[in-house]
C-alpha atoms as a PDB file:
ATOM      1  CA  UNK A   1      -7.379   1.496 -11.621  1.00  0.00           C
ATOM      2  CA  UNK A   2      -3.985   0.173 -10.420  1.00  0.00           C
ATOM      3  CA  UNK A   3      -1.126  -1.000 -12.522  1.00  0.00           C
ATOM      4  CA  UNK A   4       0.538  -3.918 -11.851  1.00  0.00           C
ATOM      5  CA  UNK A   5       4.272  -4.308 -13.346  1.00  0.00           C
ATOM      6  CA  UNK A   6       6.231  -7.405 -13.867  1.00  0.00           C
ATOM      7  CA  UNK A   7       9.834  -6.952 -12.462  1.00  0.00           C
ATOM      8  CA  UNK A   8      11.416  -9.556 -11.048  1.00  0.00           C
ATOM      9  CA  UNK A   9      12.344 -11.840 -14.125  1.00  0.00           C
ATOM     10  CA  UNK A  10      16.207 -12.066 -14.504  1.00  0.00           C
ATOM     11  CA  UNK A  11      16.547 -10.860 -17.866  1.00  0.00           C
ATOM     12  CA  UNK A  12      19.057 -13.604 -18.962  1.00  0.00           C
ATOM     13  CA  UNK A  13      19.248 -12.182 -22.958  1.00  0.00           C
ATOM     14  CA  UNK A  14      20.720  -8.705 -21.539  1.00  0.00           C
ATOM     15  CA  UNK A  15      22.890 -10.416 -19.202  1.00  0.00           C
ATOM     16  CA  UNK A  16      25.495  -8.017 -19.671  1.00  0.00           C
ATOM     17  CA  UNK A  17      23.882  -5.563 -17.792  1.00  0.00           C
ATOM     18  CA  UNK A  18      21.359  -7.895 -15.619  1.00  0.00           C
ATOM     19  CA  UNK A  19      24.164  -9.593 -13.760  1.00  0.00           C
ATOM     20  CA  UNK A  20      24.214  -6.532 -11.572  1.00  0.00           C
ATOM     21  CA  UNK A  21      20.779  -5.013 -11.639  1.00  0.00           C
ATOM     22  CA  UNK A  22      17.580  -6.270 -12.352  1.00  0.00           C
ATOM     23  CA  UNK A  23      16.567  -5.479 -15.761  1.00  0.00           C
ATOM     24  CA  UNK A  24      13.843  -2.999 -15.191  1.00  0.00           C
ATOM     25  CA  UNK A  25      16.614  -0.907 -13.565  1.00  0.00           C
ATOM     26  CA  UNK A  26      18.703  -0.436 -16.604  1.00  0.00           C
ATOM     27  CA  UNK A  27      18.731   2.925 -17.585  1.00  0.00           C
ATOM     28  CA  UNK A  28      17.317   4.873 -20.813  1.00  0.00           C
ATOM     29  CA  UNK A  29      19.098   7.897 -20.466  1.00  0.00           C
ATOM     30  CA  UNK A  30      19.453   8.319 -16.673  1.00  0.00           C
ATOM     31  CA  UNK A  31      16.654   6.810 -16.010  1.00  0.00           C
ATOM     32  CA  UNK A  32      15.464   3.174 -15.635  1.00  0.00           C
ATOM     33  CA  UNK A  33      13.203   1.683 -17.947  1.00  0.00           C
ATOM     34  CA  UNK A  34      10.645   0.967 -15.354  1.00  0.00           C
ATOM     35  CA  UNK A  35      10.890   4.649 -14.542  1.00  0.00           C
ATOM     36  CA  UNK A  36       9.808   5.325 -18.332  1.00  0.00           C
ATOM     37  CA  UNK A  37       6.822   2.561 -18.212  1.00  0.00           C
ATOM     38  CA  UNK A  38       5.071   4.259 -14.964  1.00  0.00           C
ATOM     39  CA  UNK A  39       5.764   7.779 -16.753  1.00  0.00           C
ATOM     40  CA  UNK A  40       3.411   6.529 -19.823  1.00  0.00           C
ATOM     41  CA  UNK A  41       0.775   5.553 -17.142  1.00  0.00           C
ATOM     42  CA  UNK A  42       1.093   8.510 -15.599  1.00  0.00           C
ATOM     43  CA  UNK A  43       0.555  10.956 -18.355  1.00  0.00           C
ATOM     44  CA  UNK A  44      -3.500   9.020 -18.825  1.00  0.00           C
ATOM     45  CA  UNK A  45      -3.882  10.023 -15.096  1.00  0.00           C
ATOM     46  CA  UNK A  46      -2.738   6.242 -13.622  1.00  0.00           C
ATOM     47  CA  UNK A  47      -0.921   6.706 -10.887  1.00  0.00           C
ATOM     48  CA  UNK A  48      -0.894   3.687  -8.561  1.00  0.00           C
ATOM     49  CA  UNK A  49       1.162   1.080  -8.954  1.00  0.00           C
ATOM     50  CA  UNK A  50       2.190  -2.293  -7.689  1.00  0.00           C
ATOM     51  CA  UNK A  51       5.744  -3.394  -9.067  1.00  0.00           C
ATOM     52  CA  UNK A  52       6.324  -7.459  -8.402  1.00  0.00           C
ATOM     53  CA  UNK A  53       9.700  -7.651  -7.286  1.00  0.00           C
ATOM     54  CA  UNK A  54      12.620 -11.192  -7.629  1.00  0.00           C
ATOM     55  CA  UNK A  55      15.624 -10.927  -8.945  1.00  0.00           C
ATOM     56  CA  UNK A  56      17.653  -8.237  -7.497  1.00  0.00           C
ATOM     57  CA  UNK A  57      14.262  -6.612  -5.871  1.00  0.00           C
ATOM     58  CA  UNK A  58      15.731  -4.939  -3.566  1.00  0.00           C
ATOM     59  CA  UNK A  59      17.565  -2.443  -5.608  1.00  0.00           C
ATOM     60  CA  UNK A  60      13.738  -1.479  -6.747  1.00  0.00           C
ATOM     61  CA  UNK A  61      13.151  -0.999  -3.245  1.00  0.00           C
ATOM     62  CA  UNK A  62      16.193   1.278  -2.378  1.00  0.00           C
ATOM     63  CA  UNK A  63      15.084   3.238  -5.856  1.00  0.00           C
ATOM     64  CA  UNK A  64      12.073   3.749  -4.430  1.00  0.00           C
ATOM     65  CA  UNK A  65      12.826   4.630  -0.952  1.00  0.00           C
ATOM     66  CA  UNK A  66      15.602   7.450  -2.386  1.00  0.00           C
ATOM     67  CA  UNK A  67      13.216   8.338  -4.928  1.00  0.00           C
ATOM     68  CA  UNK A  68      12.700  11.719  -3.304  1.00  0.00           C
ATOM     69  CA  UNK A  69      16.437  12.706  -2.704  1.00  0.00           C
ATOM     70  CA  UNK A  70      17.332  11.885  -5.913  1.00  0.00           C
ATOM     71  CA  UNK A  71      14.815  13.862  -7.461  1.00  0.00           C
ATOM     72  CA  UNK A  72      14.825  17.028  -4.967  1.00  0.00           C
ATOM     73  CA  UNK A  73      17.360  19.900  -4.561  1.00  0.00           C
ATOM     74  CA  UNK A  74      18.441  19.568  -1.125  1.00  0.00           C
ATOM     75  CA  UNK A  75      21.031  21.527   1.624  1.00  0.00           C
ATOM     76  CA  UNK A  76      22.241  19.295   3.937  1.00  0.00           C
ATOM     77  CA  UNK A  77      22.633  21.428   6.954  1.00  0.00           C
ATOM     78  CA  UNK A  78      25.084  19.637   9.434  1.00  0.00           C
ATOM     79  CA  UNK A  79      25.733  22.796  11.746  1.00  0.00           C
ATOM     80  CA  UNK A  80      22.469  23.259  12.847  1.00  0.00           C
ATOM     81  CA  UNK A  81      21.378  19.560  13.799  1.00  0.00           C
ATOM     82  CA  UNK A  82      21.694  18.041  10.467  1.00  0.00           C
ATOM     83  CA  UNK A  83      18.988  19.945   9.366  1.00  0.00           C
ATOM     84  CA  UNK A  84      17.898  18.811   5.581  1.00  0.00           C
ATOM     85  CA  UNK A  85      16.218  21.942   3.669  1.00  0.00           C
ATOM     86  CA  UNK A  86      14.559  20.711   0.931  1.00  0.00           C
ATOM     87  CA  UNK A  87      14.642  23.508  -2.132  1.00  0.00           C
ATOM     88  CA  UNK A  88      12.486  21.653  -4.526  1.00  0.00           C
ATOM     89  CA  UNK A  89      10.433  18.919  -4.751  1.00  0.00           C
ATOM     90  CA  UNK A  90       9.430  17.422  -8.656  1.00  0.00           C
ATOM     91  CA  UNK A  91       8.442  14.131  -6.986  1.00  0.00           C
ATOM     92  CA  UNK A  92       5.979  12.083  -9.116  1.00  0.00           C
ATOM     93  CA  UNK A  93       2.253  11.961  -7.786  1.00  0.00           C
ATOM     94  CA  UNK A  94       2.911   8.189  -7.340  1.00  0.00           C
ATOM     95  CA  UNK A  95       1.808   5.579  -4.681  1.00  0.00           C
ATOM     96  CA  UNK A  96       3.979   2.686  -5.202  1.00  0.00           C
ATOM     97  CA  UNK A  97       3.316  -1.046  -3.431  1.00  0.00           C
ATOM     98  CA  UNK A  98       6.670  -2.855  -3.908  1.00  0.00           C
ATOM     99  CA  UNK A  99       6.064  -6.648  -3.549  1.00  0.00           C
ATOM    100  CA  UNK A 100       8.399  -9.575  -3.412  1.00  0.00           C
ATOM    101  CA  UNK A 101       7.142 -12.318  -5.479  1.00  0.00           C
ATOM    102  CA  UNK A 102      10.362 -14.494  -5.444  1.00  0.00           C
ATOM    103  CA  UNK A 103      13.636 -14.360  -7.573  1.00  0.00           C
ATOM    104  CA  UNK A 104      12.904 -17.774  -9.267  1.00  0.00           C
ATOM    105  CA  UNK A 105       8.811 -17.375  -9.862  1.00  0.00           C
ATOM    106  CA  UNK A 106       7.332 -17.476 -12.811  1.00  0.00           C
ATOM    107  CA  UNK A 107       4.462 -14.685 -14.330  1.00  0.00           C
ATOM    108  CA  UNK A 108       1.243 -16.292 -13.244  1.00  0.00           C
ATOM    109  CA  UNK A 109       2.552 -16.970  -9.573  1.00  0.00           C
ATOM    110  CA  UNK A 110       3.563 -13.220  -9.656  1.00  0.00           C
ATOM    111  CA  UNK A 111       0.399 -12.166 -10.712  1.00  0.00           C
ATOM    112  CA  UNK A 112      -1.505 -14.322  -8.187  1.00  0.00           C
ATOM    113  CA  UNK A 113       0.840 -12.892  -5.514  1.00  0.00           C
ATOM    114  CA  UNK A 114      -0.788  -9.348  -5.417  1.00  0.00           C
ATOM    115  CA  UNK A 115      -3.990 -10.219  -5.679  1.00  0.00           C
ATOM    116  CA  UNK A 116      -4.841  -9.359  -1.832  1.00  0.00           C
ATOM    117  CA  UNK A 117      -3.235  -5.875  -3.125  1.00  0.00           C
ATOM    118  CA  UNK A 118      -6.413  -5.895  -5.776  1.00  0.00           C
ATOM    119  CA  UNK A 119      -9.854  -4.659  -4.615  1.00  0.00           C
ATOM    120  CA  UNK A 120     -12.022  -7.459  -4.880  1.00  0.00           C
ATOM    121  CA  UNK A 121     -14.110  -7.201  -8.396  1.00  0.00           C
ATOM    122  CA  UNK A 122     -12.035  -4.382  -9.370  1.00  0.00           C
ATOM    123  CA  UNK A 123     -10.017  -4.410 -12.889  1.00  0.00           C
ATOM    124  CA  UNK A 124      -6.500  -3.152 -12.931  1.00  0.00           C
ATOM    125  CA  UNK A 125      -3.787  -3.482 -15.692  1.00  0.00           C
ATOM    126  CA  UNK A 126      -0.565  -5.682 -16.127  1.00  0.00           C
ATOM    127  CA  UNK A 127       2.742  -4.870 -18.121  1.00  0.00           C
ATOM    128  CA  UNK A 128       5.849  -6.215 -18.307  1.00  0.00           C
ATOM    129  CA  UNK A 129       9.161  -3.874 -17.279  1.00  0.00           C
ATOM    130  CA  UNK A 130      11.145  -3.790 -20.138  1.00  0.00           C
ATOM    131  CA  UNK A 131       9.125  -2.518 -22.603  1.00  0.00           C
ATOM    132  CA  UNK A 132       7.973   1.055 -23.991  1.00  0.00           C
ATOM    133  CA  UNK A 133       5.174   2.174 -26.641  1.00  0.00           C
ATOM    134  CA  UNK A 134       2.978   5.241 -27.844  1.00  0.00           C
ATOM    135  CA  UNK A 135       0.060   3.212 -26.969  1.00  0.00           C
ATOM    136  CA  UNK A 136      -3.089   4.986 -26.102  1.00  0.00           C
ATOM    137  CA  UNK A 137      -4.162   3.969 -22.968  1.00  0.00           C
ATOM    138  CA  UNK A 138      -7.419   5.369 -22.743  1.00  0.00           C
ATOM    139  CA  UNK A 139      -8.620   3.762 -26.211  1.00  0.00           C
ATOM    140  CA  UNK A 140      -6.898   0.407 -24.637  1.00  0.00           C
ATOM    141  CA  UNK A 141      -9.210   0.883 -21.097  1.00  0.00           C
ATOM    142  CA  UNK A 142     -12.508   1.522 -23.369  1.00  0.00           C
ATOM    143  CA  UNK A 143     -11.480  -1.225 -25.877  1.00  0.00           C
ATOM    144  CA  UNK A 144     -11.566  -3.584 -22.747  1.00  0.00           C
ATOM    145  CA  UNK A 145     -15.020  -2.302 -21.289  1.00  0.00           C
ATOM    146  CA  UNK A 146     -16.523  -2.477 -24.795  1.00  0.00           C
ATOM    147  CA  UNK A 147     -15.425  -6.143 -25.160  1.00  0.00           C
ATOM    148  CA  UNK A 148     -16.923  -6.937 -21.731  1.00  0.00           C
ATOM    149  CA  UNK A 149     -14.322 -10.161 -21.590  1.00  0.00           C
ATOM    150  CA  UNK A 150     -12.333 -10.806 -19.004  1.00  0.00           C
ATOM    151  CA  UNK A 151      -8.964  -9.523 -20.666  1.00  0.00           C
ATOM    152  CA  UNK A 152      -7.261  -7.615 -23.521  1.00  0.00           C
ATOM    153  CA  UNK A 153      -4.076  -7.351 -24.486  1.00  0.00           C
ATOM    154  CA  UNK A 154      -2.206  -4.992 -26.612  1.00  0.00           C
ATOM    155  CA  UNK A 155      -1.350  -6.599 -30.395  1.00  0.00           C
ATOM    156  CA  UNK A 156       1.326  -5.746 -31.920  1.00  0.00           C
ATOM    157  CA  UNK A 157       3.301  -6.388 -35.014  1.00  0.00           C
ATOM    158  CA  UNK A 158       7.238  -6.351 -34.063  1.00  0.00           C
ATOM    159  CA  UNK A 159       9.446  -5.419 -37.114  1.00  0.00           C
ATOM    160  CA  UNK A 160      12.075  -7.644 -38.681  1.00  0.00           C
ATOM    161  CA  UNK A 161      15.324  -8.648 -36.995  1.00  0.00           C
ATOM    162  CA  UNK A 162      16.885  -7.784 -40.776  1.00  0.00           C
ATOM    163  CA  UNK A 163      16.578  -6.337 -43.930  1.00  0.00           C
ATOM    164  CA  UNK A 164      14.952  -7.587 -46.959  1.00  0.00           C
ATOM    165  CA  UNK A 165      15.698  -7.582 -50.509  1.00  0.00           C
ATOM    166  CA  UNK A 166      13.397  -7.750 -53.520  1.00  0.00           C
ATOM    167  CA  UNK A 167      15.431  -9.605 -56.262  1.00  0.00           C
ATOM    168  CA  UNK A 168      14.508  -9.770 -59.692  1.00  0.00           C
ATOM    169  CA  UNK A 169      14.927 -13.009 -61.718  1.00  0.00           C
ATOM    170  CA  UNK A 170      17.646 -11.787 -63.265  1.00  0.00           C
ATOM    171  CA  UNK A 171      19.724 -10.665 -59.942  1.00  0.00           C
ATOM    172  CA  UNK A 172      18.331  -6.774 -59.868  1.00  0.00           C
ATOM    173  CA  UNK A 173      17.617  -5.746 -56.551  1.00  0.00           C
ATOM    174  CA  UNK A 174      14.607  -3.941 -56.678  1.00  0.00           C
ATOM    175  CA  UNK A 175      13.784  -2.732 -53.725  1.00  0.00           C
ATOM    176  CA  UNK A 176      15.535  -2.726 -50.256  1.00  0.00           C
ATOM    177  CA  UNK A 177      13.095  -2.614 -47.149  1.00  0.00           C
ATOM    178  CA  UNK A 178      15.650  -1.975 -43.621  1.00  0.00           C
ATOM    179  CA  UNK A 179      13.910  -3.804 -40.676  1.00  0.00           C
ATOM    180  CA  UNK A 180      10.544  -3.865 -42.117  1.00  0.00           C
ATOM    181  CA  UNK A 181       7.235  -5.095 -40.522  1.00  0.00           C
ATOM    182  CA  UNK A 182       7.835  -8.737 -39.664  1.00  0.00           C
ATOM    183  CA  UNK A 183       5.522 -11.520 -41.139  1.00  0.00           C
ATOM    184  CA  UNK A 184       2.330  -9.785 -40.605  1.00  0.00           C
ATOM    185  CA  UNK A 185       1.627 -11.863 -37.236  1.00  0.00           C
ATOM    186  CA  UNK A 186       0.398  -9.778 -34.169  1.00  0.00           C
ATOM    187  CA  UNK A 187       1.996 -10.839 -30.754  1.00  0.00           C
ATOM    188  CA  UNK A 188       1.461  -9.750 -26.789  1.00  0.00           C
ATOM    189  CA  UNK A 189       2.930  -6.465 -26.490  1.00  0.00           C
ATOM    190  CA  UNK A 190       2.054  -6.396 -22.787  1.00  0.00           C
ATOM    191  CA  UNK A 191       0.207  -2.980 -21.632  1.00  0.00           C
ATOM    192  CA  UNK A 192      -3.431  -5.486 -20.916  1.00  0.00           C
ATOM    193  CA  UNK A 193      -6.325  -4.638 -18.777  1.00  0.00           C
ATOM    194  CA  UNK A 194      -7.767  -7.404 -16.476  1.00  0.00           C
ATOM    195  CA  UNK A 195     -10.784  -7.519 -14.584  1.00  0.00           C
ATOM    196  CA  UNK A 196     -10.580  -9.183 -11.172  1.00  0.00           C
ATOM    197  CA  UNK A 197     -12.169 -12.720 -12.389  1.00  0.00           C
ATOM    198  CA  UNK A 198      -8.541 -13.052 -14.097  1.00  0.00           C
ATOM    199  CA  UNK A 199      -7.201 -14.062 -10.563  1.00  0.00           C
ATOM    200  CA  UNK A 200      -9.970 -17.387 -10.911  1.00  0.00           C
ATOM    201  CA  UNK A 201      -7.687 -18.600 -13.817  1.00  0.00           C
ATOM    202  CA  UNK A 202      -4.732 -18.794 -11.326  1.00  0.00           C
ATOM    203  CA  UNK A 203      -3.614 -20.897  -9.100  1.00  0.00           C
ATOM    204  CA  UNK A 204      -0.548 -20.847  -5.958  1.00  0.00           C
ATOM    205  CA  UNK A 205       1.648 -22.381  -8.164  1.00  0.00           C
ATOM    206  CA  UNK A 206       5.722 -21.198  -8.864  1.00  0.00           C
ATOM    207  CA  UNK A 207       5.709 -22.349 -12.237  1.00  0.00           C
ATOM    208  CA  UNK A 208       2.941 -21.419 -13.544  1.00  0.00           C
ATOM    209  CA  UNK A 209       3.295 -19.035 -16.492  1.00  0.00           C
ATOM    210  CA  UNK A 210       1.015 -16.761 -17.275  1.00  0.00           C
ATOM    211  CA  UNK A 211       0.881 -16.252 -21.094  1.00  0.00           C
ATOM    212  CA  UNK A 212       0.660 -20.186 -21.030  1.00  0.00           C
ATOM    213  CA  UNK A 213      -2.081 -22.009 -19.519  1.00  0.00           C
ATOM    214  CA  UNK A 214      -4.100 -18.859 -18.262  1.00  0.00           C
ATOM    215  CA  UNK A 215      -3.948 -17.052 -21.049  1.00  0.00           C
ATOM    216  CA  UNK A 216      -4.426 -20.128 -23.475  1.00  0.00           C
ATOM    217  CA  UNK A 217      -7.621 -21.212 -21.361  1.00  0.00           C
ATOM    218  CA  UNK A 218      -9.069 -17.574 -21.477  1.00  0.00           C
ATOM    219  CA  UNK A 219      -9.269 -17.700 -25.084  1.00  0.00           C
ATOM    220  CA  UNK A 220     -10.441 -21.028 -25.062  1.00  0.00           C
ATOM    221  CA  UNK A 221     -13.368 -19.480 -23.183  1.00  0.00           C
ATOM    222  CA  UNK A 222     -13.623 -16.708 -25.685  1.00  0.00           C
ATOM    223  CA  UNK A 223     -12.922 -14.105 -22.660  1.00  0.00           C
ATOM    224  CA  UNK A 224      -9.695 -12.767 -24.527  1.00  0.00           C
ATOM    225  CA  UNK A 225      -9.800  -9.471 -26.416  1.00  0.00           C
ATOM    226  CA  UNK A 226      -7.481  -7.361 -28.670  1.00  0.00           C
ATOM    227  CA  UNK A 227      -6.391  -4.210 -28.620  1.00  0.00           C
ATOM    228  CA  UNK A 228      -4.307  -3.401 -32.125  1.00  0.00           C
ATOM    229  CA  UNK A 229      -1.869  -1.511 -31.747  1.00  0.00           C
ATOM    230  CA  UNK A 230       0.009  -0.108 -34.902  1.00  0.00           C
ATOM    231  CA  UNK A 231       2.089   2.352 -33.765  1.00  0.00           C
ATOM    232  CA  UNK A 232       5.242   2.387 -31.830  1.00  0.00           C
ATOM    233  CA  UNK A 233       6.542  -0.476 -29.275  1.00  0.00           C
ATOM    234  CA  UNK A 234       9.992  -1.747 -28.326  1.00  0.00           C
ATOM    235  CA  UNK A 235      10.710  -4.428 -25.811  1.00  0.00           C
ATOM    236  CA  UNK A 236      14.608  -4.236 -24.508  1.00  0.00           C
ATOM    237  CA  UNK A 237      15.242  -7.711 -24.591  1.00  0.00           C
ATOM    238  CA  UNK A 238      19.494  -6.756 -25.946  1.00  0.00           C
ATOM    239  CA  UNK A 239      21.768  -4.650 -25.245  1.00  0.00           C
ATOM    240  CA  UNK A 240      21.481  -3.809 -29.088  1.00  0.00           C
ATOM    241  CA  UNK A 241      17.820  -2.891 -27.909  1.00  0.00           C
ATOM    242  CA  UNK A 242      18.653  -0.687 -25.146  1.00  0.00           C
ATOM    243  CA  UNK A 243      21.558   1.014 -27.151  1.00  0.00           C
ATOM    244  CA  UNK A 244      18.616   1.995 -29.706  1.00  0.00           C
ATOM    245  CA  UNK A 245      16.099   3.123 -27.428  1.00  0.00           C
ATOM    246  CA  UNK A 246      18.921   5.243 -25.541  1.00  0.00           C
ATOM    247  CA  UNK A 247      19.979   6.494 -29.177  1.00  0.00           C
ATOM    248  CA  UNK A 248      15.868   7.713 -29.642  1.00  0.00           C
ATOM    249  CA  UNK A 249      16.285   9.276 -25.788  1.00  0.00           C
ATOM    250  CA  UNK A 250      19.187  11.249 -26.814  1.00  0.00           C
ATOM    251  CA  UNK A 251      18.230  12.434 -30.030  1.00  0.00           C
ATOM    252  CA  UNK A 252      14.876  13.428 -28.721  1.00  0.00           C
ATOM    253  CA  UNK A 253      12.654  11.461 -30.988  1.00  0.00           C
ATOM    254  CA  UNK A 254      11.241   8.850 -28.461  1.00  0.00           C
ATOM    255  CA  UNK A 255       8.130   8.120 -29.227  1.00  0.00           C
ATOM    256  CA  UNK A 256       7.127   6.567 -26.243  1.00  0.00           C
ATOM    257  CA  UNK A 257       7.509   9.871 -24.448  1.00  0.00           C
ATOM    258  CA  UNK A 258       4.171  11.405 -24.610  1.00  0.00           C
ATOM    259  CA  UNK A 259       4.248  13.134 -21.261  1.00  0.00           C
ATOM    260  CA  UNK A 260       5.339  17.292 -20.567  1.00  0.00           C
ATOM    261  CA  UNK A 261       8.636  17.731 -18.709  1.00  0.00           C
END
């Protein structure tokens, strides 16, 4: 099953790094998020990919194409014909399909994009590039096949933006609760599985956004499904965001990291 990522949105709310690199470029640790998202995939055995490139899409592309000199001790040997002798090589098992789906596009038009990329009646699985999570992805591609609809996408409940306080009537703070759950409401948290009859709910079409009318008209047909997710997900929509998620990196207690170095 392939996995299709979202990356070419311009990533306006983290525009103080997104004014020079597309957003799924900006690094968690010294790597970029998208790097993280296809190493969660990975570690379930997923291992093809097709990455819909905008805004900034080529610097995905020259990523890509360097992948393997980046990640490879390597003797440059200019003496002897420029000879490269290559020392190591801890290259991912990855096929990657980079496609350009336009710097002002919105989701659905992305989506319908690859679809010639898509084996015809074959399901394959859509997530956004800025976001990380613990979620299983087997139990997510059985949830899906048990539901027999069309689509599911991961639920989950974001925390709060701040803390709350439990006051008594007479001013006592009772209890103090930092960041906890929001208001009990589950949202898209990305990470979906669609079969192929997804691509009949899209049309050729710039602005047409996908968790609008296609989603909206999927569940009107009762062909959308849920897969709860309660543990740990983090979109980096801030730089506040990507500061914490590079604070979990450091500190070694990244959850999302469930794959062996």
């Amino acid at each position: 099953m392939k996995v299709v990522i979202l990356a070419g949105g311009k990533g306006t709310r983290i525009s103080e790094e997104s004014y020079i690199r597309p957003k799924p470029m900006i690094e968690i640790g010294d790597m970029p998020i998208l790097w993280h998202i296809m190493k969660i995939y990975s570690a379930y055995g997923y291992n093809e990919f097709i990455i819909c490139c905008g805004y900034k899409g080529y610097m995905i592309k020259e990523y890509f194409a360097d992948y393997f000199l980046h990640m490879s001790d390597i003797t440059f040997d200019f003496a002897n014909d420029n000879k490269m002798i290559i020392h190591n090589n801890v290259a991912e098992p990855w096929k990657v399909t980079l496609i350009d789906t336009g710097a002002e596009t919105q989701t659905g038009y992305r989506i319908k994009h690859i679809q010639p990329y898509i084996p015809e009646g074959e399901s394959f699985m859509l997530t956004y590039g800025d976001g990380v999570s613990d979620v299983d992805i087997d139990k997510l591609v059985k949830c899906h096949q048990e539901s027999q609809k069309l689509a599911t996408i991961t639920a989950v409940q974001p925390s709060g933006k701040f803390g709350m306080l439990n006051i008594t009537k007479d001013g006592t703070i009772a209890e103090f609760l930092e960041k906890p759950q929001g208001d009990g409401g589950w949202i898209n948290g990305g990470y979906m599985v669609l079969d192929y009859k997804v691509f009949d709910y899209l049309y050729d079409d710039e602005t047409l956004i996908f968790e609008q009318e296609p989603l909206e008209q999927l569940a009107r047909d009762g062909e959308l499904n849920a897969y709860k997710h309660s543990g740990f997900w983090k979109p980096m929509d801030t730089i506040r965001d990507k500061e914490q998620l590079n604070s979990m990196w450091k500190k070694k207690k990244a959850p999302w990291k469930i794959w062996e170095e």
